[in-house]
N, C-alpha and C. Protein backbone atom coordinates (compact mmCIF):
# COMPACT_ATOMS: atom_id res chain seq x y z
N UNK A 1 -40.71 -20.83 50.68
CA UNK A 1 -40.83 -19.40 50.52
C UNK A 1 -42.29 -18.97 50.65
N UNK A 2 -43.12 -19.54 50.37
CA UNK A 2 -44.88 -19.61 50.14
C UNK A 2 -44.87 -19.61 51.90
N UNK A 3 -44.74 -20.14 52.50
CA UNK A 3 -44.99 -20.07 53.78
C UNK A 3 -44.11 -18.78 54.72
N UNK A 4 -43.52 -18.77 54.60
CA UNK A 4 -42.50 -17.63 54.76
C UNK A 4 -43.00 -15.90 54.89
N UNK A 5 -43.59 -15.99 53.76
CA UNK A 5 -44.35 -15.00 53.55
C UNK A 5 -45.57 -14.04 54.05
N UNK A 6 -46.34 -15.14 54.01
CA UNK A 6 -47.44 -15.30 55.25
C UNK A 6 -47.35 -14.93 56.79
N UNK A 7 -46.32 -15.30 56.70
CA UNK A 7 -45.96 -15.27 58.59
C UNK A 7 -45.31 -14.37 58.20
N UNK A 8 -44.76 -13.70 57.31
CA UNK A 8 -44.07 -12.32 57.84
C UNK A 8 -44.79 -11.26 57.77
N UNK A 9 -46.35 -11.81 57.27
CA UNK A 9 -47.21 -10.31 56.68
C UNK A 9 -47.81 -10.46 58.44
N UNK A 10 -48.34 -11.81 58.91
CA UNK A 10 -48.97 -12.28 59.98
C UNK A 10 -48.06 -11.94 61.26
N UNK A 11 -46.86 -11.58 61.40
CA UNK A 11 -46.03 -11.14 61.92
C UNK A 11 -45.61 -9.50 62.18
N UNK A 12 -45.76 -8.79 61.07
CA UNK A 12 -45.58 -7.61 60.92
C UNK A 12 -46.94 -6.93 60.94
N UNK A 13 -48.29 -7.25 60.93
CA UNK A 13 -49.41 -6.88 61.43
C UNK A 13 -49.91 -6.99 62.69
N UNK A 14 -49.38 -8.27 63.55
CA UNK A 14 -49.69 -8.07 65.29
C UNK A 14 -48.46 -7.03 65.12
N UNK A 15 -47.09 -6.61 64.96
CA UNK A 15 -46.03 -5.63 65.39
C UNK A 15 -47.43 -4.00 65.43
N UNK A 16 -48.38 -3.88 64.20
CA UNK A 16 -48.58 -2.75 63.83
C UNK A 16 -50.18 -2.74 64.83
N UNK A 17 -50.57 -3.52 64.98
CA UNK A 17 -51.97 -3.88 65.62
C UNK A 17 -52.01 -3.78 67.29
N UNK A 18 -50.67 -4.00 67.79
CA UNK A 18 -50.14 -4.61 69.35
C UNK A 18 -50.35 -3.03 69.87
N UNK A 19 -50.79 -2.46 71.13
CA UNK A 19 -50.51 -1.13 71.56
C UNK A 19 -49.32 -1.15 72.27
N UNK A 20 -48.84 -2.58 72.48
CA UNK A 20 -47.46 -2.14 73.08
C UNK A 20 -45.89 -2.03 72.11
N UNK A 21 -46.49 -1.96 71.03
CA UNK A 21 -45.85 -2.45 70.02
C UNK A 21 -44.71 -1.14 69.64
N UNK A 22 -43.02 -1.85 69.97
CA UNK A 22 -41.86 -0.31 69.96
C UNK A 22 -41.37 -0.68 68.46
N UNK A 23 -40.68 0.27 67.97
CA UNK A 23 -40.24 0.51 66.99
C UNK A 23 -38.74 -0.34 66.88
N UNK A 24 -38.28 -0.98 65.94
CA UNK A 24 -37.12 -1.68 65.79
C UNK A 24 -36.00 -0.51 64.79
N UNK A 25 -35.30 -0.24 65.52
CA UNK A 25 -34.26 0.36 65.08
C UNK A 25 -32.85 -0.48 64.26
N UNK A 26 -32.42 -0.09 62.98
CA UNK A 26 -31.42 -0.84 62.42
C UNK A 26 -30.76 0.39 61.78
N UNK A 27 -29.56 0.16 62.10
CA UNK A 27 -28.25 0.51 61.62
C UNK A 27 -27.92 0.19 60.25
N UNK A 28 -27.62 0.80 58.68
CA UNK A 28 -27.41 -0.31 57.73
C UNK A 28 -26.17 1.21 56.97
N UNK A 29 -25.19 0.27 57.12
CA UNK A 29 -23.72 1.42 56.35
C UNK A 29 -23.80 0.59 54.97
N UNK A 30 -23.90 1.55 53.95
CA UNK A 30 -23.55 1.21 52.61
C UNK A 30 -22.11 1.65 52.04
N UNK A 31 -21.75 1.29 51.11
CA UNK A 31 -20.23 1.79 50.48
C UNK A 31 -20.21 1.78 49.17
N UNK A 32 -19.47 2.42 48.46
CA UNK A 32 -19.77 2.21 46.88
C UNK A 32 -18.09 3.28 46.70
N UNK A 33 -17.85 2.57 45.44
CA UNK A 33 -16.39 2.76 45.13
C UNK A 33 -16.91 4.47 44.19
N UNK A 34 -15.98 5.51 44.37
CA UNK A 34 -16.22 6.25 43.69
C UNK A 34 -16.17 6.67 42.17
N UNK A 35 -16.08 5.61 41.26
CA UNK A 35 -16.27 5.59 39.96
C UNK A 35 -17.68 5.75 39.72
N UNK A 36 -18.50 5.97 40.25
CA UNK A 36 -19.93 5.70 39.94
C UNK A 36 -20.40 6.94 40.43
N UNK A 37 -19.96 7.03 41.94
CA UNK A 37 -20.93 8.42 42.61
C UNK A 37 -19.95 9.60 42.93
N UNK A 38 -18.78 9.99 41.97
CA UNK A 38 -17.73 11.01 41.87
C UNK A 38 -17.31 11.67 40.81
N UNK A 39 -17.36 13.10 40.58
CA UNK A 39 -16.88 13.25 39.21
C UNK A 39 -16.54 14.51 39.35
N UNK A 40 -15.75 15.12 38.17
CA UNK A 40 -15.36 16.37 37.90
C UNK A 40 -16.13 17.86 38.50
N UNK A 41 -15.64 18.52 39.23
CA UNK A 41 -16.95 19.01 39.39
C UNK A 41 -17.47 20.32 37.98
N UNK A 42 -16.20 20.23 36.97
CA UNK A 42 -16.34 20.71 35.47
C UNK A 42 -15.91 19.64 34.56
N UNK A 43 -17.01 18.76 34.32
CA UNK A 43 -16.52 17.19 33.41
C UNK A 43 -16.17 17.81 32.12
N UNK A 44 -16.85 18.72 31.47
CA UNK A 44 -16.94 18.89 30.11
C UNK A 44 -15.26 19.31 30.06
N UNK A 45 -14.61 18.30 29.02
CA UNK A 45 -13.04 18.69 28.65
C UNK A 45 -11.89 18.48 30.23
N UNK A 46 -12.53 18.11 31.17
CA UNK A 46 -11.71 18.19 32.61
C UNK A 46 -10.48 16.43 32.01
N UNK A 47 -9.40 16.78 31.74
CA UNK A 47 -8.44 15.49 31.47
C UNK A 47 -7.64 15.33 32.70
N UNK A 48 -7.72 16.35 33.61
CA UNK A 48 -6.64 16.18 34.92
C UNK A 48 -7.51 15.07 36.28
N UNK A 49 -8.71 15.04 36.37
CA UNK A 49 -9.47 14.45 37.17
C UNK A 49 -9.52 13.10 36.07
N UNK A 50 -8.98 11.33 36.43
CA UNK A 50 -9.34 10.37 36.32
C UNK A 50 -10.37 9.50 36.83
N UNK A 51 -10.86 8.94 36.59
CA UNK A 51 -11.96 7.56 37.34
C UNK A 51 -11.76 6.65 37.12
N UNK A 52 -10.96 5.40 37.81
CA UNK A 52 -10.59 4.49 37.42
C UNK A 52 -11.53 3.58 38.67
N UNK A 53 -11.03 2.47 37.89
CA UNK A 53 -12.12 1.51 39.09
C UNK A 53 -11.60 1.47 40.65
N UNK A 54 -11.13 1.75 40.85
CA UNK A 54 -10.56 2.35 42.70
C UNK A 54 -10.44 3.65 43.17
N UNK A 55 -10.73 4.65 42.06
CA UNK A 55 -10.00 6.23 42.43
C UNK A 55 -10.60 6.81 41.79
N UNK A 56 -11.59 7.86 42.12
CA UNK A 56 -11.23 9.08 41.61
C UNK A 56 -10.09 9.97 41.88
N UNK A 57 -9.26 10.27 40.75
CA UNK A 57 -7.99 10.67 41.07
C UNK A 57 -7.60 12.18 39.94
N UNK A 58 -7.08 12.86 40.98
CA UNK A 58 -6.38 14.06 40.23
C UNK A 58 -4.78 13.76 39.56
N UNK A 59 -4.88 13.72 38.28
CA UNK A 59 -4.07 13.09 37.97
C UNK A 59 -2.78 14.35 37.14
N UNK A 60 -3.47 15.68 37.43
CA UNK A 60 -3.45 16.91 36.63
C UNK A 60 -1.85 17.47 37.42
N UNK A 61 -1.50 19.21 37.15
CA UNK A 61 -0.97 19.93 38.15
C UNK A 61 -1.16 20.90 39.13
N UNK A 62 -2.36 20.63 38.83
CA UNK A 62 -3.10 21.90 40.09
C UNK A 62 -4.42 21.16 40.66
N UNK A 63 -5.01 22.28 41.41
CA UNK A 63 -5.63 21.10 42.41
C UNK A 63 -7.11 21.29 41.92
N UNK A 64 -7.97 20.54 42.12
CA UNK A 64 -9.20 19.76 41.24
C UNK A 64 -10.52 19.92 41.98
N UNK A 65 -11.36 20.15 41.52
CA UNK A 65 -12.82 20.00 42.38
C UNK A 65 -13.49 18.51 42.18
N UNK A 66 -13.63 17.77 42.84
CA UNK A 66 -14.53 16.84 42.88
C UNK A 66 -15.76 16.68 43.65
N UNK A 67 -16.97 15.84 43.17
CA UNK A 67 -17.90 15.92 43.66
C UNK A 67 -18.45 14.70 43.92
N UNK A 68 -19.30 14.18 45.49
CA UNK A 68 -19.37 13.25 45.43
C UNK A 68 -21.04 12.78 45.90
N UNK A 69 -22.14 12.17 45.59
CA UNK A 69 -23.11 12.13 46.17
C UNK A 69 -23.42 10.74 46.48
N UNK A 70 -23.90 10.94 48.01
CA UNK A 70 -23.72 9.59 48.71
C UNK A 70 -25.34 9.04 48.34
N UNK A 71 -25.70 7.09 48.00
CA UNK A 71 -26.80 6.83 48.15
C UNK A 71 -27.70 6.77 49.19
N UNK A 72 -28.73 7.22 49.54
CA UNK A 72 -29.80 7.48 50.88
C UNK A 72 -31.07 6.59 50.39
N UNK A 73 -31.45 5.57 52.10
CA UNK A 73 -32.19 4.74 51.55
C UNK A 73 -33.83 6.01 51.45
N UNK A 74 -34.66 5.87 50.44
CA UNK A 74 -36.07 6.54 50.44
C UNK A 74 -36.63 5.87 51.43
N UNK A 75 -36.56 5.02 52.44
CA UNK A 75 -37.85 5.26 53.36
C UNK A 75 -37.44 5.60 54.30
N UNK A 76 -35.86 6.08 54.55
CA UNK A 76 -35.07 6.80 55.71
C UNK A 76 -34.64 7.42 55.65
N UNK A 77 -34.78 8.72 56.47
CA UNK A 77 -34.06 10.22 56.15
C UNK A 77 -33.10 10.33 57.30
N UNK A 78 -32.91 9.07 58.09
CA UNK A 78 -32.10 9.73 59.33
C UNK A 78 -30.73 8.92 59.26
N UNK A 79 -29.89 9.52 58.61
CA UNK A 79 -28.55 9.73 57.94
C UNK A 79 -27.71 10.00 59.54
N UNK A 80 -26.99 8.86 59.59
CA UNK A 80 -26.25 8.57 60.96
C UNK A 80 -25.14 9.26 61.07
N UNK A 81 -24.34 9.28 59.87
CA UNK A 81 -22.98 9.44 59.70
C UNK A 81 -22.73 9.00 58.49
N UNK A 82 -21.51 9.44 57.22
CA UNK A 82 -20.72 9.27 56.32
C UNK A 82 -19.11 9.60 56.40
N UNK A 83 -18.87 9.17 55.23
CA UNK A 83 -17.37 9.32 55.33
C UNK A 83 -17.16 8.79 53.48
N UNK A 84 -15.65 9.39 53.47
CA UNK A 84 -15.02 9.37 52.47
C UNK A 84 -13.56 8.64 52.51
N UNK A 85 -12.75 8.20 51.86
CA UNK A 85 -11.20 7.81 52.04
C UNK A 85 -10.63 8.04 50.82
N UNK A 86 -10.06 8.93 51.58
CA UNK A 86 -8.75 9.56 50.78
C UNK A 86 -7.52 9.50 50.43
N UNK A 87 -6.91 9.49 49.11
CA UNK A 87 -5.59 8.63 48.81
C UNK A 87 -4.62 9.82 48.28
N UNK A 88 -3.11 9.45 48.98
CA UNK A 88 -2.28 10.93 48.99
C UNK A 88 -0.88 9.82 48.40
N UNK A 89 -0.81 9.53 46.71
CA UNK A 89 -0.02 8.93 45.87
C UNK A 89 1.04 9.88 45.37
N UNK A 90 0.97 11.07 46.06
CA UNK A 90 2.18 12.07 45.59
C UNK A 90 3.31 11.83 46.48
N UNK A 91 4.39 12.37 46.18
CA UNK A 91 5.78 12.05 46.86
C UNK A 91 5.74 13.12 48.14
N UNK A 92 4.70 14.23 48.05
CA UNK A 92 4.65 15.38 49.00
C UNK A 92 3.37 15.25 50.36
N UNK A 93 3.76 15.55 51.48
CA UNK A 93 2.44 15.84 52.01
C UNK A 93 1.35 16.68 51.73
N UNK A 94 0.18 16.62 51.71
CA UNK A 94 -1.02 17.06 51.46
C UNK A 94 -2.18 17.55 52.32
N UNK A 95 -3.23 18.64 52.46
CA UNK A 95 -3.78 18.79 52.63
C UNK A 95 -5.13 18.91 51.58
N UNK A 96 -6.44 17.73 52.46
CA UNK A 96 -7.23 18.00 51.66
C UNK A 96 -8.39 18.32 51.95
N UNK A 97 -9.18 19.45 51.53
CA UNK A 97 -10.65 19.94 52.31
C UNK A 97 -11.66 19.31 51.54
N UNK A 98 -12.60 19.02 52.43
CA UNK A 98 -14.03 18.60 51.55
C UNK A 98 -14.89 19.60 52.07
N UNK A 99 -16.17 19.19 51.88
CA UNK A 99 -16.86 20.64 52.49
C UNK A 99 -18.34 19.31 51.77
N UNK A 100 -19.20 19.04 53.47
CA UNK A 100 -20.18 18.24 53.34
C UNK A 100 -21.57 19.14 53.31
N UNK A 101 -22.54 18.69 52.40
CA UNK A 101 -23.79 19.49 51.99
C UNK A 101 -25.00 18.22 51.98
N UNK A 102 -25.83 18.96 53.23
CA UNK A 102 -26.83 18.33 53.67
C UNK A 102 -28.09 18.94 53.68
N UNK A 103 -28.93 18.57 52.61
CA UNK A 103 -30.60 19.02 52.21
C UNK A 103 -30.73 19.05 51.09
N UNK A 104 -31.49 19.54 50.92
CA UNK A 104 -32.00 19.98 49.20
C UNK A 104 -32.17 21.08 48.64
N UNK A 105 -32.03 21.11 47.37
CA UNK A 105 -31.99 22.18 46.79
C UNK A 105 -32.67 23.50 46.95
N UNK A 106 -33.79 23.39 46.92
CA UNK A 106 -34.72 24.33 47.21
C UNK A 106 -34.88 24.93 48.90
N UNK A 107 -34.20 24.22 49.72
CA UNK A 107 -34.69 23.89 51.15
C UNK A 107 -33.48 24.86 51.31
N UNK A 108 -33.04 25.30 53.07
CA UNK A 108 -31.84 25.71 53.25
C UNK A 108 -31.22 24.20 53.40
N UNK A 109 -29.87 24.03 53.12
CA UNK A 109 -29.38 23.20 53.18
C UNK A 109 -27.79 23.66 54.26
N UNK A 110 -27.32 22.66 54.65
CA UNK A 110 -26.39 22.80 55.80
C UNK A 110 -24.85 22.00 54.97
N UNK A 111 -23.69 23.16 55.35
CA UNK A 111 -22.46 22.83 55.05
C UNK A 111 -21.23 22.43 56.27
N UNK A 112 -20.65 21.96 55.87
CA UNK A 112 -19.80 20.75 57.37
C UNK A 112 -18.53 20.77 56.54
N UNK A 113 -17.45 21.69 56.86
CA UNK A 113 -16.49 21.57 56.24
C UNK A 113 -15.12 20.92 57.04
N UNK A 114 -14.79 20.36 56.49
CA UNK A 114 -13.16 19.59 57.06
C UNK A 114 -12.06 19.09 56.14
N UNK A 115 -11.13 19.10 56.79
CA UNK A 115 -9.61 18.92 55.88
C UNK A 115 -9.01 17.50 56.99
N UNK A 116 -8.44 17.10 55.89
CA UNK A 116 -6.98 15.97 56.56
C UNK A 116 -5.75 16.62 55.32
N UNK A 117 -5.18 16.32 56.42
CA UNK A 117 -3.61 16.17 56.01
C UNK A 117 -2.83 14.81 55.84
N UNK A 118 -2.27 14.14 54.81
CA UNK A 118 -1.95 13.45 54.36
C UNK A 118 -0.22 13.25 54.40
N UNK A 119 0.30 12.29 55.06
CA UNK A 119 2.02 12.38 54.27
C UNK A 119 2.22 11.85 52.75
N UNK A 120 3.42 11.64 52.39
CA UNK A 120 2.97 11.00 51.09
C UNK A 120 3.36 9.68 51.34
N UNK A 121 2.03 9.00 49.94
CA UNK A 121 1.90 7.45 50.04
C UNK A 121 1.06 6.62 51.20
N UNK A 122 -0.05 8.17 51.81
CA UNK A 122 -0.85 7.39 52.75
C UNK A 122 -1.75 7.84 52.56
N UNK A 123 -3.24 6.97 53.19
CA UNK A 123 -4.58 7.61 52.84
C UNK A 123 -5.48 7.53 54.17
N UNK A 124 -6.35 8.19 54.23
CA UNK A 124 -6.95 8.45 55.14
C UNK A 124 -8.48 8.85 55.49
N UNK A 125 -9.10 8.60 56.29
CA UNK A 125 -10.58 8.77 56.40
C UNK A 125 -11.01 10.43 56.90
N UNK A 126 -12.08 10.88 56.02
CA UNK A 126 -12.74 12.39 56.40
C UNK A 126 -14.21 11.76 56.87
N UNK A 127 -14.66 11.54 58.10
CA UNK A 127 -15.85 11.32 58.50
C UNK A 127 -16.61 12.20 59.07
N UNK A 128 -17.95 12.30 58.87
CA UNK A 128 -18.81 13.37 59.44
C UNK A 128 -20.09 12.30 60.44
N UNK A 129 -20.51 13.39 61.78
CA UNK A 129 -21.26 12.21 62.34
C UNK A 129 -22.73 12.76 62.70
N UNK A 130 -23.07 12.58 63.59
CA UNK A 130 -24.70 13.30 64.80
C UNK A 130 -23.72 14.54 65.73
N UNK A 131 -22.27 14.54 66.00
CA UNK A 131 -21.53 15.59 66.67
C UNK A 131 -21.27 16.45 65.81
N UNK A 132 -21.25 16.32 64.22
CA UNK A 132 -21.17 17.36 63.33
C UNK A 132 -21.95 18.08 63.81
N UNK A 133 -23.19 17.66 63.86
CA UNK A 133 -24.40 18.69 63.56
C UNK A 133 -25.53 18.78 64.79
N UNK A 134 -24.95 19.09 66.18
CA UNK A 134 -25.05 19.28 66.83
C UNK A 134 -26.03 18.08 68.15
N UNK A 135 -25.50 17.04 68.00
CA UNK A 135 -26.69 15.93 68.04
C UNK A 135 -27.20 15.42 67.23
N UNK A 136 -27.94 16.24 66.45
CA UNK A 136 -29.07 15.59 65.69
C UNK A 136 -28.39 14.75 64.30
N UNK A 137 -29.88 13.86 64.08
CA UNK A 137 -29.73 12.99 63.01
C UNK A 137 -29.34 14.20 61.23
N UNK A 138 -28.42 13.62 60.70
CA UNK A 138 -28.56 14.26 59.27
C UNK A 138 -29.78 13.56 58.47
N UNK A 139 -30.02 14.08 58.03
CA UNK A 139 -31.14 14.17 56.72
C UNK A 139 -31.33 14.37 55.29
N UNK A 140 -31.78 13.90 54.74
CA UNK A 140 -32.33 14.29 52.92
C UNK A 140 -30.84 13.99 52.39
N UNK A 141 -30.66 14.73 51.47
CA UNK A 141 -29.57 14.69 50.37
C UNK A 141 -27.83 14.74 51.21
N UNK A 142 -27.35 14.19 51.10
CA UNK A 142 -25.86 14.10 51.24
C UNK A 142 -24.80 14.31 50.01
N UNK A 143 -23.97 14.99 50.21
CA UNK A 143 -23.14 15.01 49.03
C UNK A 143 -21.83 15.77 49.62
N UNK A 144 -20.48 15.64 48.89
CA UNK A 144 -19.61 16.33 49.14
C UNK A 144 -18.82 16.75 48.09
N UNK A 145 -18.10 18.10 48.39
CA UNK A 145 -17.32 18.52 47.54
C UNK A 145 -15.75 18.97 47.84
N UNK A 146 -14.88 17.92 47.12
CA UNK A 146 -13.54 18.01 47.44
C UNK A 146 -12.28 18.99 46.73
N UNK A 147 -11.38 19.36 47.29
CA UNK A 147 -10.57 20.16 46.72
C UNK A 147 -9.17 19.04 46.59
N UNK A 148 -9.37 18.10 45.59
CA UNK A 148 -8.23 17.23 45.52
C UNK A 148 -6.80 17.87 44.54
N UNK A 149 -5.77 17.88 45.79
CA UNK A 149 -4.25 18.32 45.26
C UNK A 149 -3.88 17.44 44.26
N UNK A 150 -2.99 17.50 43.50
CA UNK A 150 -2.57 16.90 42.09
C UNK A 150 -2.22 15.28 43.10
N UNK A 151 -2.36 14.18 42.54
CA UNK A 151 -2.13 13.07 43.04
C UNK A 151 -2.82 12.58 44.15
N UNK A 152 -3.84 13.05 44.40
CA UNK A 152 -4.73 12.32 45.45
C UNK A 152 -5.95 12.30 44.92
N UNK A 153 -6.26 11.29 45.08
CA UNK A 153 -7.80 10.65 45.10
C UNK A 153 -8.93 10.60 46.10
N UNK A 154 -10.21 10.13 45.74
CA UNK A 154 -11.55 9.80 46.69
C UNK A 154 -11.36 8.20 46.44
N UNK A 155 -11.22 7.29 47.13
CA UNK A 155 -11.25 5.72 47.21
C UNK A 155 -12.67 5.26 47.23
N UNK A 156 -13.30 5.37 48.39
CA UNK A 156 -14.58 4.84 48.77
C UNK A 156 -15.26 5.84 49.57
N UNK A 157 -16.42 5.29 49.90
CA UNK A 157 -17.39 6.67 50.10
C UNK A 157 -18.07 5.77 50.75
N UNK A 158 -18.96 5.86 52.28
CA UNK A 158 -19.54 5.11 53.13
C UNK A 158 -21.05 6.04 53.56
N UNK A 159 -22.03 5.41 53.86
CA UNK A 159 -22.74 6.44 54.50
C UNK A 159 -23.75 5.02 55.60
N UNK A 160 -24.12 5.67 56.80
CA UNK A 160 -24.93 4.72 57.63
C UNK A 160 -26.03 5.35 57.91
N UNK A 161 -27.38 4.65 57.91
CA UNK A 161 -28.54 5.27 57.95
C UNK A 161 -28.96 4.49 59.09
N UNK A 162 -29.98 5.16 60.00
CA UNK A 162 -31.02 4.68 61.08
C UNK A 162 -32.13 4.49 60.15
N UNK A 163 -32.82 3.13 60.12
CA UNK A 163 -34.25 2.78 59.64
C UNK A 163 -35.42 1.96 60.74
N UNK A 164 -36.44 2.92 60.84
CA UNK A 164 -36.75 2.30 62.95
C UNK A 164 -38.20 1.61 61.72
N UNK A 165 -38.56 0.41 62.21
CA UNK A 165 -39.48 -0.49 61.41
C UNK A 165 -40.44 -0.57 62.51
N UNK A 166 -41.46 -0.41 62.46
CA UNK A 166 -42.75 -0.57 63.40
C UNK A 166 -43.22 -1.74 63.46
């Protein structure tokens, strides 16, 4: 490991020193189950929205706000694409809207809204990409907010970032 080291500092300084020296581009998709990065979008007293270790799930009779914020690596703001998967455990078909929010608070921030329709007992992916938003790379803060019908859930939550290393 002692040697290792060395050559990667001795390595990554001709990359930064070289004038011909291009930028390395990497792809890196993360995932995280939504017990952690999903919740009520009124927690205080909310008993119809569950979190169990696979689901955030509306477990209520009417339909639920959830909220979900995706992790973004800090030394990369250029947010490739995300997605969500969605679980439709009711006996009925379903429609479900999310509505994606990209920037920060203070900043104008940009909304990307979309629905799937669900039969019952199936689940399905809501993905947003660079064709959302006209070409370009997304940026800064990611988050979404769902309108989950009684018996459907958020499963997993994906997001892929561009990180270009010099």
């Amino acid at each position: 490991m002692k040697i290792i080291a060395p050559a990667l500092g001795t390595m990554l300084l001709a990359m930064v020193a070289s004038p011909s020296a291009h930028a390395l581009d990497l792809l890196s998709t993360s995932g995280s189950g939504p017990a952690g990065n999903c919740q009520p979008s009124i927690p205080s007293g909310n008993t119809a929205v569950r979190k169990r270790p696979l689901a955030v799930i509306n477990e209520g009779t009417g339909s639920e706000f959830v909220t979900c914020a995706f992790t973004t690596e800090e030394v990369s703001i250029n947010v490739v694409g995300f997605g969500t998967r969605i679980s439709n455990v009711s006996a009925v078909p379903v429609t479900v809207n999310c509505t994606a929010v990209v920037g920060e608070e203070l900043e104008n921030a940009q909304y990307f809204v979309k629905s799937i329709t669900l039969a019952a007992g199936t689940a399905g992916q809501l993905t947003w990409g660079t064709g959302d938003n006209g070409g370009l790379l997304f940026a800064k803060s990611v988050a979404l907010s769902c309108v989950l019908p009684p018996f459907v859930g958020v499963n997993r939550n994906r997001i892929t970032t561009l990180l270009s290393i010099l």
